[in-house]
C-alpha atoms as a PDB file:
ATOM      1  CA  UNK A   1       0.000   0.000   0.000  1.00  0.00           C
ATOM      2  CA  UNK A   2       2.989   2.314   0.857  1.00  0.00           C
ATOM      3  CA  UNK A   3       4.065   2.227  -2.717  1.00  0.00           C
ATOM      4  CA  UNK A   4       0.580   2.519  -4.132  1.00  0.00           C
ATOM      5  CA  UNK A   5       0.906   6.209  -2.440  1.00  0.00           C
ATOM      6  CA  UNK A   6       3.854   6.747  -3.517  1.00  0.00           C
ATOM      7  CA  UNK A   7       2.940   6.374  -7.235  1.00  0.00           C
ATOM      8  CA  UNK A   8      -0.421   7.657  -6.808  1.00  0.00           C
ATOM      9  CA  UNK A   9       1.582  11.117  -5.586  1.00  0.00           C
ATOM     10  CA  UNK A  10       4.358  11.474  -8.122  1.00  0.00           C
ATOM     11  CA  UNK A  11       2.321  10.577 -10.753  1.00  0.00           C
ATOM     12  CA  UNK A  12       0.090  13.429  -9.756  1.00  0.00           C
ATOM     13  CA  UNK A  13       3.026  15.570  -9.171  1.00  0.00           C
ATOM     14  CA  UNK A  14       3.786  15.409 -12.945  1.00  0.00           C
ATOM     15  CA  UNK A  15       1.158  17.827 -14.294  1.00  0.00           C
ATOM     16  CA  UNK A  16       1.081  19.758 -11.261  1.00  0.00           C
ATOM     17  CA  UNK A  17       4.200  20.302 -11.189  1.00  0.00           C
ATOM     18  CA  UNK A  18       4.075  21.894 -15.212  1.00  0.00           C
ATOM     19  CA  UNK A  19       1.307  23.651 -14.099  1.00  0.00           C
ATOM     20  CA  UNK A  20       3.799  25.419 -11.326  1.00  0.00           C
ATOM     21  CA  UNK A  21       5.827  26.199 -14.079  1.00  0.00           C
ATOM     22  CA  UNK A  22       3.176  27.901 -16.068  1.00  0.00           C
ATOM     23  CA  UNK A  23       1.781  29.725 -13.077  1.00  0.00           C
ATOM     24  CA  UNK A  24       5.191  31.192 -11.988  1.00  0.00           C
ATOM     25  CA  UNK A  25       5.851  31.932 -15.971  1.00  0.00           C
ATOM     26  CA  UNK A  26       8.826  29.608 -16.547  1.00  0.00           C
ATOM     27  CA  UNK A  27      10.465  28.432 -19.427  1.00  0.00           C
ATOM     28  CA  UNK A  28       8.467  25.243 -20.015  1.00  0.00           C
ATOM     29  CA  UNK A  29      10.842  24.122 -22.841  1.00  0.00           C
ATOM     30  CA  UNK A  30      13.796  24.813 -19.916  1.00  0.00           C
ATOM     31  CA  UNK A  31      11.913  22.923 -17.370  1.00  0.00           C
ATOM     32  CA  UNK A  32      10.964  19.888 -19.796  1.00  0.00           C
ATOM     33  CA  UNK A  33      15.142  19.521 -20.301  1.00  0.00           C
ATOM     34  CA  UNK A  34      16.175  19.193 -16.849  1.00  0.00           C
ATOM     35  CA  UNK A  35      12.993  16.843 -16.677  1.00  0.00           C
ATOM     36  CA  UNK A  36      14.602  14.386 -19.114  1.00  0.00           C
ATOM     37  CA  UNK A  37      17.898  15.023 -17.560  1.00  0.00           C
ATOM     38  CA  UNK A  38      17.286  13.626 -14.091  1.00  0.00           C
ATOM     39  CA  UNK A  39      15.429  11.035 -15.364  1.00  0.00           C
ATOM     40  CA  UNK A  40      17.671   9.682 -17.783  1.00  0.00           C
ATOM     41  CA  UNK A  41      20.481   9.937 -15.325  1.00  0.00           C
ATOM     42  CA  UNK A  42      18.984   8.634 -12.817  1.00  0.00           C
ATOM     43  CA  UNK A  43      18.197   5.331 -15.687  1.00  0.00           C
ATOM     44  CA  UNK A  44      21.890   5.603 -16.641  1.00  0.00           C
ATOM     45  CA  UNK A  45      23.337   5.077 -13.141  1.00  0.00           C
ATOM     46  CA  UNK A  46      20.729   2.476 -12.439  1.00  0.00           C
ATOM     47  CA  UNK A  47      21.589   0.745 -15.392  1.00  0.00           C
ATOM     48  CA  UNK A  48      25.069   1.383 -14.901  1.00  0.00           C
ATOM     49  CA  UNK A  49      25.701  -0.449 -11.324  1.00  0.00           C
ATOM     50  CA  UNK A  50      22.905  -3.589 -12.303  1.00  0.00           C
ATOM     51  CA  UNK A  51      25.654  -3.658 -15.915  1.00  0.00           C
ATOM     52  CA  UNK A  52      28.780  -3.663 -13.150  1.00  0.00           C
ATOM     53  CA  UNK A  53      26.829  -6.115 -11.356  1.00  0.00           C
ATOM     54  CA  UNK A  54      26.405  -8.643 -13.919  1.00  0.00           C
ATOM     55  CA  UNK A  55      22.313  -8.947 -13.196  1.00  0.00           C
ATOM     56  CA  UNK A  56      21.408  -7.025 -16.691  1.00  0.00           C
ATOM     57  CA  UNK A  57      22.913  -7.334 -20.259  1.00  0.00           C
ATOM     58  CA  UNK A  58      22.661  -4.155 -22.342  1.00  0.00           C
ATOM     59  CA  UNK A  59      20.136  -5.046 -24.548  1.00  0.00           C
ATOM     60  CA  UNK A  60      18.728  -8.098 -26.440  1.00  0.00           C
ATOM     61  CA  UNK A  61      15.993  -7.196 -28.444  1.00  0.00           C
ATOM     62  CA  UNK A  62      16.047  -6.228 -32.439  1.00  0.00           C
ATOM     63  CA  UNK A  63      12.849  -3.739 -31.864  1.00  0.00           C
ATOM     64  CA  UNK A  64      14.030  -2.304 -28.327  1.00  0.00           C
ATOM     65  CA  UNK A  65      15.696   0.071 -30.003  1.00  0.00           C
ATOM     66  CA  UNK A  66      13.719   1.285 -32.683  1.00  0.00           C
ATOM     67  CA  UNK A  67      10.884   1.453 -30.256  1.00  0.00           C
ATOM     68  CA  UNK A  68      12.791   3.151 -27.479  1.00  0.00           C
ATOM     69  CA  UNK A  69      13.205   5.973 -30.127  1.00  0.00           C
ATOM     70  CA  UNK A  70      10.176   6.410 -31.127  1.00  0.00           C
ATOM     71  CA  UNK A  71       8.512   6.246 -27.767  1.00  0.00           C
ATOM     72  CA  UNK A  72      11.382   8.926 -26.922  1.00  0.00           C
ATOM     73  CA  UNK A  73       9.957  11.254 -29.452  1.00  0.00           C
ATOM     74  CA  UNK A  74       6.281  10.696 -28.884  1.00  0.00           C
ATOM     75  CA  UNK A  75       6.749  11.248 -25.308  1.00  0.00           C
ATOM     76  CA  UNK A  76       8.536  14.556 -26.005  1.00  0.00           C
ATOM     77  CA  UNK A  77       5.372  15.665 -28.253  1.00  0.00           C
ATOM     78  CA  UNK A  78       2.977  13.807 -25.593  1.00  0.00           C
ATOM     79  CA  UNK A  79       4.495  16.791 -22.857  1.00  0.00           C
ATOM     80  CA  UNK A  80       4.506  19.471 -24.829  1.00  0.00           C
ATOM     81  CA  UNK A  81       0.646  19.149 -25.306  1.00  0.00           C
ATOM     82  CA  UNK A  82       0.248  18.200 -21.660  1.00  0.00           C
ATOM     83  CA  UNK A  83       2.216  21.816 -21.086  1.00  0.00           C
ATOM     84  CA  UNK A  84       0.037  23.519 -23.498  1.00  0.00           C
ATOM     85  CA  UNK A  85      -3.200  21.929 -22.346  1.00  0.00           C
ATOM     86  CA  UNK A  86      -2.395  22.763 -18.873  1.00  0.00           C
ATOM     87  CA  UNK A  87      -2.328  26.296 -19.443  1.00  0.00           C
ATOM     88  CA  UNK A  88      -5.380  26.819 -21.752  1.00  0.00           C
ATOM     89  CA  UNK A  89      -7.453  23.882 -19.851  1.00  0.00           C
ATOM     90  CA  UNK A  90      -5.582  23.980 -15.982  1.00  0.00           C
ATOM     91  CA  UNK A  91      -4.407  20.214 -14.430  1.00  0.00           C
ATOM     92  CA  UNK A  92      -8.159  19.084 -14.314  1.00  0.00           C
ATOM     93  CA  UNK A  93      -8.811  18.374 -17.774  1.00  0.00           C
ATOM     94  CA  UNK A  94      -5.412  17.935 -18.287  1.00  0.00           C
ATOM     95  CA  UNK A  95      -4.971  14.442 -16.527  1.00  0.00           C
ATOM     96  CA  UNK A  96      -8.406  13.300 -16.974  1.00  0.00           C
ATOM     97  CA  UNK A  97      -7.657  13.377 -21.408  1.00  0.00           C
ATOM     98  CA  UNK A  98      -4.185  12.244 -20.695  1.00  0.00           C
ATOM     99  CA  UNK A  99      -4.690   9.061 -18.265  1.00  0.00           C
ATOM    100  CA  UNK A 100      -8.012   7.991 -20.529  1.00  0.00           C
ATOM    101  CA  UNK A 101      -4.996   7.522 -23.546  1.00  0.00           C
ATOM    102  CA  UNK A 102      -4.984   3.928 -22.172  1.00  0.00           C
ATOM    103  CA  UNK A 103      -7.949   3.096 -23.765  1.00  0.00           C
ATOM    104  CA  UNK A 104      -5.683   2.710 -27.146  1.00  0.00           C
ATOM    105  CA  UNK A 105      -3.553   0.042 -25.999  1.00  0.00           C
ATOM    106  CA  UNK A 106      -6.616  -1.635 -24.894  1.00  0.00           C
ATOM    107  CA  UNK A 107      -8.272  -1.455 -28.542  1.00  0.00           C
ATOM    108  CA  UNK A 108      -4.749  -2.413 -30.106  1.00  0.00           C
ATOM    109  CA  UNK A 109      -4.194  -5.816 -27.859  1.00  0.00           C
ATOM    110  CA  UNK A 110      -8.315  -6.130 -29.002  1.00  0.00           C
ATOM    111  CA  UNK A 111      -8.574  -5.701 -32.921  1.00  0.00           C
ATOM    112  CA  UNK A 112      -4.472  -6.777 -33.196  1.00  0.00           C
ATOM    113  CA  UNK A 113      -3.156  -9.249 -30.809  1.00  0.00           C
ATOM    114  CA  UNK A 114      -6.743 -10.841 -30.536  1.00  0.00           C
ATOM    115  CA  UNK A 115      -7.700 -10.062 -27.320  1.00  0.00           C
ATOM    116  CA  UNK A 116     -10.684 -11.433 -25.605  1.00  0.00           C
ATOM    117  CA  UNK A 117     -12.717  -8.291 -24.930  1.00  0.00           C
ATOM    118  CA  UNK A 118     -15.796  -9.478 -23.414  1.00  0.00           C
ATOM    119  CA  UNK A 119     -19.234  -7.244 -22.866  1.00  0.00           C
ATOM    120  CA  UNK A 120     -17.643  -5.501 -19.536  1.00  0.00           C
ATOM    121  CA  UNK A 121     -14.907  -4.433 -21.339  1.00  0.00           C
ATOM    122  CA  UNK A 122     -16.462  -2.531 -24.575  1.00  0.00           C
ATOM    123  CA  UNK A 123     -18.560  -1.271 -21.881  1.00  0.00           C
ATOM    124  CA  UNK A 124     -15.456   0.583 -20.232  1.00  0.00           C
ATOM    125  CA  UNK A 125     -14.279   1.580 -23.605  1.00  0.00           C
ATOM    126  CA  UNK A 126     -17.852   2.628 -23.966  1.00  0.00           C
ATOM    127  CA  UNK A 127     -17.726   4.984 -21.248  1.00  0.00           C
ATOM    128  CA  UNK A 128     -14.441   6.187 -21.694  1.00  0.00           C
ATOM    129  CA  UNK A 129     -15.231   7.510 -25.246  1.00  0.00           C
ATOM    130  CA  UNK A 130     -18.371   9.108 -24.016  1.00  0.00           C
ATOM    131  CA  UNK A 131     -16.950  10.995 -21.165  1.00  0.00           C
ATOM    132  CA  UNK A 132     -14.282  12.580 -23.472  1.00  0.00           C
ATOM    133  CA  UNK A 133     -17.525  13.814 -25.626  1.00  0.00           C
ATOM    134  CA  UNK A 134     -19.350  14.868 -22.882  1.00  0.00           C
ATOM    135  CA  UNK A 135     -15.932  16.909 -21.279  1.00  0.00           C
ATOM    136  CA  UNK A 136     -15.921  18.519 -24.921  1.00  0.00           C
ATOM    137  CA  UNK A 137     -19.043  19.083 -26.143  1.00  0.00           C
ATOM    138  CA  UNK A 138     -19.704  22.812 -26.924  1.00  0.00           C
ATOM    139  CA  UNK A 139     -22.282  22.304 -29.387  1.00  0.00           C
ATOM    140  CA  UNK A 140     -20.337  19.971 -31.325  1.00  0.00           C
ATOM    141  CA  UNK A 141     -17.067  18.261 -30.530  1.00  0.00           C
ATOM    142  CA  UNK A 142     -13.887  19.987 -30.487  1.00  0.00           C
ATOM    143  CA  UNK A 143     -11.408  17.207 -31.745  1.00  0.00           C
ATOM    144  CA  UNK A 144      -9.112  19.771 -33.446  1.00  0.00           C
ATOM    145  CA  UNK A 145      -8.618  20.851 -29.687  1.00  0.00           C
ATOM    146  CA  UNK A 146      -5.379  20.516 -27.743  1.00  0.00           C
ATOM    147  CA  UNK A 147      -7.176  18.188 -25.106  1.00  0.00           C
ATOM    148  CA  UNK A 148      -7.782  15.461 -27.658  1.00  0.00           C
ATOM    149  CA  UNK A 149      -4.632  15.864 -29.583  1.00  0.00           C
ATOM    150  CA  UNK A 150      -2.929  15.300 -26.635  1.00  0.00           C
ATOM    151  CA  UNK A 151      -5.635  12.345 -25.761  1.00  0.00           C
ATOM    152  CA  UNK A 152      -3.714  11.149 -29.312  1.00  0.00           C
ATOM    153  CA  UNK A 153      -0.596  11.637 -28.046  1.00  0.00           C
ATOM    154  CA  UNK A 154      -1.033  10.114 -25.018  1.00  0.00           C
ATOM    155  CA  UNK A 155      -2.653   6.932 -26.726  1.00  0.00           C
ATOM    156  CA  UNK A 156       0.670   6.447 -28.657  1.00  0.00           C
ATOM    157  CA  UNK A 157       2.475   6.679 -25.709  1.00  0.00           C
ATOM    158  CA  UNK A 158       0.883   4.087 -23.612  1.00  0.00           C
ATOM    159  CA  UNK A 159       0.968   2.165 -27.078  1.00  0.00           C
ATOM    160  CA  UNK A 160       4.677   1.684 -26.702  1.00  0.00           C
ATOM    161  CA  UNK A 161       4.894   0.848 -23.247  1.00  0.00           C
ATOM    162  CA  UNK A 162       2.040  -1.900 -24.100  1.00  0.00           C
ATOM    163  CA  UNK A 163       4.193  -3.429 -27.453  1.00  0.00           C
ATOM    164  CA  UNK A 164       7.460  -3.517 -25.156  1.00  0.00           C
ATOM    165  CA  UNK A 165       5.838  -5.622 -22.737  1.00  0.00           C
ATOM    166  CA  UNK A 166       4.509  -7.637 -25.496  1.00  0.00           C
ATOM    167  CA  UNK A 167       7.946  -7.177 -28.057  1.00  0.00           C
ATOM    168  CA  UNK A 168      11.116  -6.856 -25.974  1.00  0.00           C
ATOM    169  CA  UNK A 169      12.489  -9.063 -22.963  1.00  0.00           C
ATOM    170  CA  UNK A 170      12.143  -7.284 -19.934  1.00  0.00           C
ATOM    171  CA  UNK A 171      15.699  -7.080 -19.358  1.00  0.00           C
ATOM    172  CA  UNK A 172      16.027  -5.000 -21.548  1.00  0.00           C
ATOM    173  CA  UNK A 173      14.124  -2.075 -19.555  1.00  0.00           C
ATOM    174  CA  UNK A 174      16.335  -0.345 -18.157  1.00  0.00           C
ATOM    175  CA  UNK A 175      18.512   0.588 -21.332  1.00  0.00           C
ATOM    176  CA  UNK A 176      15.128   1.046 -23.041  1.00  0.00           C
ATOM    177  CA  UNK A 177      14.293   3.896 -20.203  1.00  0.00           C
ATOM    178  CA  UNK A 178      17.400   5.199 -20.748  1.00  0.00           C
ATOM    179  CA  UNK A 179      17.320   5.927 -24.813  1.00  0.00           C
ATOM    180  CA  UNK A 180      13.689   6.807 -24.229  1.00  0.00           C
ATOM    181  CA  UNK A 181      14.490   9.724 -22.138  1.00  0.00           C
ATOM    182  CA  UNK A 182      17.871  10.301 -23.644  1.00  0.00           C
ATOM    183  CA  UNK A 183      16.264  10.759 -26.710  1.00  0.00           C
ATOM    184  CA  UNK A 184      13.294  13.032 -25.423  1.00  0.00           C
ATOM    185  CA  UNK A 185      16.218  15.097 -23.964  1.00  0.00           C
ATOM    186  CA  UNK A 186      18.348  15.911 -27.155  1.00  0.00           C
ATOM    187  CA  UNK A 187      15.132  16.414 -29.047  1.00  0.00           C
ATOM    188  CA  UNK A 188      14.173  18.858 -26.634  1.00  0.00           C
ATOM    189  CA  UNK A 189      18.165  20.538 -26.386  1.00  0.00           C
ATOM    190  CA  UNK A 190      18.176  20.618 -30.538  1.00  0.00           C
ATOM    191  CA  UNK A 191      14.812  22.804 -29.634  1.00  0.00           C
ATOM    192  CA  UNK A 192      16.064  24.964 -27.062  1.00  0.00           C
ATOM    193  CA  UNK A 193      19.399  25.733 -28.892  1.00  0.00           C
ATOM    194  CA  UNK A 194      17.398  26.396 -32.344  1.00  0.00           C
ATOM    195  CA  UNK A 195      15.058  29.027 -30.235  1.00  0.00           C
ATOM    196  CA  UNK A 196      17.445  30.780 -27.883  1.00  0.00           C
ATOM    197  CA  UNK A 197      19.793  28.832 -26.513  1.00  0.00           C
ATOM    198  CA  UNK A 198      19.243  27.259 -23.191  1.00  0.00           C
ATOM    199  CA  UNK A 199      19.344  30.080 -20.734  1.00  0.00           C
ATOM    200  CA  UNK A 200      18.342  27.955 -17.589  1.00  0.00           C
ATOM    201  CA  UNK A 201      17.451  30.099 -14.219  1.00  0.00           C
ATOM    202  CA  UNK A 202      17.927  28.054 -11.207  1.00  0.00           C
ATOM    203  CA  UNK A 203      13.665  27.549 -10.489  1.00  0.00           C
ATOM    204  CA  UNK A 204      13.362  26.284 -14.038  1.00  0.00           C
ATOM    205  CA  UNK A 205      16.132  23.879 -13.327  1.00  0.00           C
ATOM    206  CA  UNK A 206      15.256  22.881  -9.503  1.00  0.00           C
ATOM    207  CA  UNK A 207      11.331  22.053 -11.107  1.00  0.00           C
ATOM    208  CA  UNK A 208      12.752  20.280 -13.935  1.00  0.00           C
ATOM    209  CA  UNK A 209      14.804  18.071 -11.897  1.00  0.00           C
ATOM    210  CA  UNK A 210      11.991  17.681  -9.601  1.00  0.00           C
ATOM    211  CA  UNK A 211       9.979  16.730 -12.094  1.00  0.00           C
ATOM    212  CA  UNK A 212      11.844  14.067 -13.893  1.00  0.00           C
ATOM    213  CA  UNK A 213      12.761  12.578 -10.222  1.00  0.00           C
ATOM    214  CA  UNK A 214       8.739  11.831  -9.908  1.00  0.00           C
ATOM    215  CA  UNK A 215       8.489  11.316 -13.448  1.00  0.00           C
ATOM    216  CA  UNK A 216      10.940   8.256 -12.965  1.00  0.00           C
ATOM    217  CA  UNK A 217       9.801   7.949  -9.314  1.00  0.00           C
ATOM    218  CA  UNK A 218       5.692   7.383 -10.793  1.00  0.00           C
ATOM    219  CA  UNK A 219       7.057   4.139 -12.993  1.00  0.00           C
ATOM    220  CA  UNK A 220       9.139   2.595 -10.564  1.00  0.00           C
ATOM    221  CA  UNK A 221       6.875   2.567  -7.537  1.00  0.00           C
ATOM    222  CA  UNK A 222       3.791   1.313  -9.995  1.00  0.00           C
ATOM    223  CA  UNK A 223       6.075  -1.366 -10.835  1.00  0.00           C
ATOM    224  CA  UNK A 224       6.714  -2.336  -6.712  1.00  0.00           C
ATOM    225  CA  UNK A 225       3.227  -1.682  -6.055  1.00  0.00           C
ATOM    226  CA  UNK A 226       2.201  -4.182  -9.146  1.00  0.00           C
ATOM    227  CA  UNK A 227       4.739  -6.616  -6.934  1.00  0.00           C
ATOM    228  CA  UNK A 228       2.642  -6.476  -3.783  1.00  0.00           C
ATOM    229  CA  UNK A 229      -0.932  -6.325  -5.263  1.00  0.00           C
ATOM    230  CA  UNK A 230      -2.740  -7.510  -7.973  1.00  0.00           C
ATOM    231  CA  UNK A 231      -3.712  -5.597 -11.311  1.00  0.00           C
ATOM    232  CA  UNK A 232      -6.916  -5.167 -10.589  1.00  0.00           C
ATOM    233  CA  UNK A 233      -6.061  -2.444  -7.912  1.00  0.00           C
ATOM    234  CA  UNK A 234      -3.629  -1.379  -8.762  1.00  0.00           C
ATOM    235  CA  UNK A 235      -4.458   0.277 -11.992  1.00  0.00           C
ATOM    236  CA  UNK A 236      -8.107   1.765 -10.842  1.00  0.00           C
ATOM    237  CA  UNK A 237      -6.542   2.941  -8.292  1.00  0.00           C
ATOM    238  CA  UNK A 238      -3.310   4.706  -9.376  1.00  0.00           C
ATOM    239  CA  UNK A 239      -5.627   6.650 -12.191  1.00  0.00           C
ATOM    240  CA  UNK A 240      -8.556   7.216 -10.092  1.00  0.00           C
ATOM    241  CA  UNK A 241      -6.961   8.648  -7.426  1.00  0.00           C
ATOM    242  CA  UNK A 242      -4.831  10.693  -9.445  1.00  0.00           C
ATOM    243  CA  UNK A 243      -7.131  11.798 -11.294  1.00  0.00           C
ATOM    244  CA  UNK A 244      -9.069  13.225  -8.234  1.00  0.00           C
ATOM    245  CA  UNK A 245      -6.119  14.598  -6.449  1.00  0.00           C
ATOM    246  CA  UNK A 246      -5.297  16.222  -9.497  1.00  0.00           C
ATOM    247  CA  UNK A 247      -8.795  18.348  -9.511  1.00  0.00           C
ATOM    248  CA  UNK A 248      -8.514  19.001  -6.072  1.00  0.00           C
ATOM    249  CA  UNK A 249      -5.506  20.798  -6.315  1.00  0.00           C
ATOM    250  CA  UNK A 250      -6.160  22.168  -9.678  1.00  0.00           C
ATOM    251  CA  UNK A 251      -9.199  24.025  -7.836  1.00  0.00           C
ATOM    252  CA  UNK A 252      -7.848  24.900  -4.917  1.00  0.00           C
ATOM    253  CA  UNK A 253      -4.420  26.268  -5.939  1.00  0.00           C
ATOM    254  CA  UNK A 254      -4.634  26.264  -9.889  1.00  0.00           C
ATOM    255  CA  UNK A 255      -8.078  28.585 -10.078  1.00  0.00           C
ATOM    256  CA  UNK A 256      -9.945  25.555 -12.282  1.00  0.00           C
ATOM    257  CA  UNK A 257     -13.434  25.621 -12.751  1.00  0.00           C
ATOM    258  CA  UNK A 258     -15.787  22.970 -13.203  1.00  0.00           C
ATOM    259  CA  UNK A 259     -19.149  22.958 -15.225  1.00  0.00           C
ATOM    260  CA  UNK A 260     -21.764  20.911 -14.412  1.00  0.00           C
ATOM    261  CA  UNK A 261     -21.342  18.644 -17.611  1.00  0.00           C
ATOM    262  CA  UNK A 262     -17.316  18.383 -16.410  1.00  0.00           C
ATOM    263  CA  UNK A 263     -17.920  16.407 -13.035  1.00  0.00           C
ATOM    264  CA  UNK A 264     -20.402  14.344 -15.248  1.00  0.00           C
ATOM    265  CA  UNK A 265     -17.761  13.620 -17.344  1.00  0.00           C
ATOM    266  CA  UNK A 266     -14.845  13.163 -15.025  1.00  0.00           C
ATOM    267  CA  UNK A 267     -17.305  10.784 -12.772  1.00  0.00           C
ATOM    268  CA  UNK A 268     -18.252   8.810 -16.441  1.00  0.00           C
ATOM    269  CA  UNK A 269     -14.171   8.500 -17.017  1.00  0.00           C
ATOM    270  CA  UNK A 270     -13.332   7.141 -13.244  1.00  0.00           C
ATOM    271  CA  UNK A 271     -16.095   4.640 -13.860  1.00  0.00           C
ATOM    272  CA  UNK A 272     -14.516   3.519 -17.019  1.00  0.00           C
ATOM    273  CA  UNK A 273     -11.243   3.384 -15.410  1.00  0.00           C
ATOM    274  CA  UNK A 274     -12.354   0.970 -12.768  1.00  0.00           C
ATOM    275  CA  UNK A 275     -14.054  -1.191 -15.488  1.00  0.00           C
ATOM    276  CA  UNK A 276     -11.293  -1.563 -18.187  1.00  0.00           C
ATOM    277  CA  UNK A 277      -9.103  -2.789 -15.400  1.00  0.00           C
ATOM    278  CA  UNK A 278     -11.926  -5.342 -14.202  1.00  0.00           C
END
C-alpha cells in the first residue's frame, strides 16, 4: 500500500508540477530539459551499477531500439501538449484526457493481438469515449482541440509501453528507459538551442529536476506496487486517485473551474477506469 501512495503522488506531481511552471511563468521548454535530464540519469546510473553487477545485459531485443526511439519522441510531443493543455485547460482536464490515452492500448491488444474483450470491457471503452464527448461538447465536438490531440498523443504513448511488454524481454528495460528519455532530452536541447539557446534560471532547473525525479519515481513505484498487489487495484486505483487529487488541487491552488457537464464527465471516465481494469 505504501508504494501505491507513492505512485499515486508522483504521478500526480507530474502535471502539477508543469502547471507550477506555467503559473510562476517559466520556461516550459527549460523545465521539460532538466525533466529528461534527471530522469535519464537517474536510468543511466541504475543501469550502470545492475551492468557492473552482472544482473542485466545491455540489450537483447532487435525492436528495443527502434521502439525506445520512437517512444522517446512521442513522449517529447505527448508533454509538450500536456504543457500547453495545462495552461489553456488547468491540471483538471489535463490528466483526466491524458490518463483515458490507455484506452488505445486496450483497442490495439483487441482488434491486433486478438484479445478477448468481453461485454464488460467494450462497456469501459464505452464509457471512456463518451466521457471525453461529454468533457468537450460545446455544441459539437472539439477534436481539433489541444485536449484530444494530446488524448492522441497520449494513446501512442501508452501504445509503446504496451508493445514492449509484449515485443522486448524485460531485461532490456532499463537501457530502453534510458534511450527513451535520452532521446526526449536531445530532441528537446536541438529545440532549445534552435530558439534561444538554453538560458536555464535556477527555479526552471530545480522544477525540472523535480519533475523528472517523480516522473521516474511514478514508474518505478507502480512497478513495486504491481509486486505487492494484484492488477486489478492497482491500476483503478493509481488513475482514479490521481485523477481526483489532481482536480482538487487544480481548484484549490490552480483557479480551475468545473461545469456541471465536467464532473459528469470526469465521474463517467473514473467509472470507465475501474471497469477496463476489471
Amino acid at each position: 500500500m505504501f508504494y501505491l501512495l507513492l505512485a499515486i503522488v508522483c504521478g500526480a506531481s507530474i502535471n502539477l508540477g508543469f502547471a507550477l511552471a506555467g503559473k510562476k511563468g517559466l520556461d516550459n521548454l527549460n523545465t521539460t530539459l532538466l525533466n529528461y535530464i534527471a530522469a535519464c540519469g537517474i536510468s543511466a546510473a541504475g543501469f550502470g551499477i545492475k551492468m557492473q553487477a552482472g544482473q542485466e545485459r545491455a540489450f537483447t531485443g532487435t525492436v528495443t531500439v527502434p521502439l525506445a526511439l520512437f517512444a522517446g519522441v512521442i513522449y517529447l510531443v505527448c508533454l509538450l501538449l500536456i504543457q500547453k493543455s495545462l495552461a489553456e485547460s488547468g491540471p483538471s482536464a489535463t490528466t483526466m484526457f491524458n490518463r483515458l490515452s490507455m484506452v488505445f492500448p486496450v483497442l490495439v491488444s483487441i482488434f491486433i493481438f486478438h484479445e478477448h474483450a468481453g461485454i464488460v470491457r467494450w462497456a469501459g471503452i464505452a464509457l471512456a469515449i463518451a466521457s471525453l464527448i461529454i468533457f468537450s461538447w460545446e455544441g459539437g465536438i472539439r477534436l481539433k482541440g489541444v485536449l484530444m490531440r494530446m488524448w492522441v498523443a497520449g494513446g501512442f504513448a501508452e501504445l509503446s509501453n504496451s508493445l514492449f511488454a509484449r515485443l522486448c524481454p524485460q531485461e532490456d528495460k532499463p537501457f530502453y528507459m534510458m534511450l527513451v528519455f535520452g532521446t526526449a532530452g536531445l530532441i528537446t536541447a536541438g529545440l532549445l538551442l534552435r530558439r534561444k539557446g538554453p538560458k536555464i534560471s535556477a527555479k526552471e532547473a530545480l522544477l525540472g529536476l523535480g519533475i523528472g525525479c517523480v516522473n521516474l519515481g511514478s514508474s518505478s513505484f507502480t512497478v513495486s506496487a504491481l509486486q505487492h498487489l494484484p492488477n486489478s487495484i492497482v491500476y483503478p486505483t493509481i488513475t482514479v486517485s490521481i485523477i481526483l487529487l489532481t482536480t482538487l488541487v487544480g481548484m484549490l491552488f490552480f483557479g480551475d473551474k468545473l461545469e456541471k457537464k465536467h464532473k459528469i464527465a470526469m465521474g463517467i471516465a473514473i467509472a470507465a477506469v475501474i471497469i477496463l481494469n476489471l
